[in-house]
Protein backbone atom coordinates (compact mmCIF):
# COMPACT_ATOMS: atom_id res chain seq x y z
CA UNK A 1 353.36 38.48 -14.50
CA UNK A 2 353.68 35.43 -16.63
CA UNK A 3 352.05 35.68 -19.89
CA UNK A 4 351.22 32.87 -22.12
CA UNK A 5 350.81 32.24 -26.48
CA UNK A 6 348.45 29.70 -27.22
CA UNK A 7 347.00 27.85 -30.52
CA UNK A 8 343.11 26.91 -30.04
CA UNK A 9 341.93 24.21 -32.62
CA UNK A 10 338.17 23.70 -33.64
CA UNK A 11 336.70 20.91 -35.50
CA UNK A 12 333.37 21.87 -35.68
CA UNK A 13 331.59 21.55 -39.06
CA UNK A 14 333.54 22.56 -41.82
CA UNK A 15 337.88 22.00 -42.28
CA UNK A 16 339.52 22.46 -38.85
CA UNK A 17 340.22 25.78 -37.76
CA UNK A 18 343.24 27.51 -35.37
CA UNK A 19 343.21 30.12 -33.51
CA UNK A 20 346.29 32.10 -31.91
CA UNK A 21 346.17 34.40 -29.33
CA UNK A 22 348.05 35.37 -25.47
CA UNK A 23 346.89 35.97 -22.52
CA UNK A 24 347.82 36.07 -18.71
CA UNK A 25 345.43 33.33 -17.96
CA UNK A 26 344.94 30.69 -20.18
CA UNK A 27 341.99 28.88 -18.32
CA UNK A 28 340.24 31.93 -18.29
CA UNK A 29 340.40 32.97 -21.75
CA UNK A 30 340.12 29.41 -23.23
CA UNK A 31 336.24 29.50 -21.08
CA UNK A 32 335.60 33.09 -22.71
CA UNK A 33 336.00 31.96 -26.43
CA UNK A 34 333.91 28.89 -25.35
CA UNK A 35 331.07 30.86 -24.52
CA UNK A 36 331.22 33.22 -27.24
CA UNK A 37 332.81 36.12 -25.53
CA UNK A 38 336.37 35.83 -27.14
CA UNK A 39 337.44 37.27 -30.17
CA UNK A 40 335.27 37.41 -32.96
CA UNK A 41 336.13 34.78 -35.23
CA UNK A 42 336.12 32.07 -32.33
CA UNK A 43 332.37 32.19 -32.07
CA UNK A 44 330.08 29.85 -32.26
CA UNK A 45 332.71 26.74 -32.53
CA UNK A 46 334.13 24.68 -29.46
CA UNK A 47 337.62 25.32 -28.94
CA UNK A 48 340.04 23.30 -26.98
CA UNK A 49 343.79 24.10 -26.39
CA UNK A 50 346.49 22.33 -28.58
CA UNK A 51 349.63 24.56 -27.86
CA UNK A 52 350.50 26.81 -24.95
CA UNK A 53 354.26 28.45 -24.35
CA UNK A 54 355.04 30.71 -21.33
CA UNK A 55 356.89 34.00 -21.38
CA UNK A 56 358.14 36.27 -18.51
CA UNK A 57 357.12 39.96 -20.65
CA UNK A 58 353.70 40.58 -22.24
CA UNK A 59 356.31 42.20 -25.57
CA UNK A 60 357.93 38.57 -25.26
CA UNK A 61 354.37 37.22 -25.79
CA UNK A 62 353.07 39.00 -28.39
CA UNK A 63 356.15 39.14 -30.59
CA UNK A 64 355.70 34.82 -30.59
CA UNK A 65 352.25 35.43 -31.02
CA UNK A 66 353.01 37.33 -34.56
CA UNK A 67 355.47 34.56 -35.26
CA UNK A 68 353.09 31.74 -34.78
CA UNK A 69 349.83 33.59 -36.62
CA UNK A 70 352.10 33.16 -39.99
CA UNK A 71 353.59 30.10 -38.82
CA UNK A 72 350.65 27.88 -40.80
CA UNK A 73 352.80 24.75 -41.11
CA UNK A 74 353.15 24.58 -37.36
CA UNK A 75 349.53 25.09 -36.81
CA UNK A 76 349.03 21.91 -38.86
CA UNK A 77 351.20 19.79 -37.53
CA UNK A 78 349.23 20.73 -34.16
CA UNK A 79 345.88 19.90 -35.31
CA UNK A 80 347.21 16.54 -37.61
CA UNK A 81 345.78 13.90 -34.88
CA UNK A 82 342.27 15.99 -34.20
């Protein structure tokens, strides 16, 4: 099953925020932190998807994941144009 990493970005009120997570189905999960049933610090904002790669193993997938959560000057560059 393929298994995805993805950066979220919010502009809501305040400084933009990022979010990174994975997941099997990125449509899915993208429509759960929208309605407030992701992960806890995605409430209450509107997220929209700025960054998606695709990996064959859900270890593959979470071992980017850890990368990209410390990877801050990536996340950035993502959100520059929001």
């Amino acid at each position: 099953m393929a298994c995805f990493v993805y950066v979220l970005a919010s502009s809501g009120p305040g400084p933009t925020r990022t979010y990174v997570g994975w997941t099997t189905d990125l449509e899915q999960r993208l429509a759960a932190h929208n309605a407030g049933t992701g992960a806890k610090s995605t409430r209450g904002r509107i997220w929209g998807l700025v960054y998606a790669e695709r990996y064959d193993t859900r270890s593959e997938a979470m071992s980017r994941e850890w990368h990209l959560k410390r990877d801050r000057g990536l996340r950035k560059q993502l959100t520059m144009w929001l």
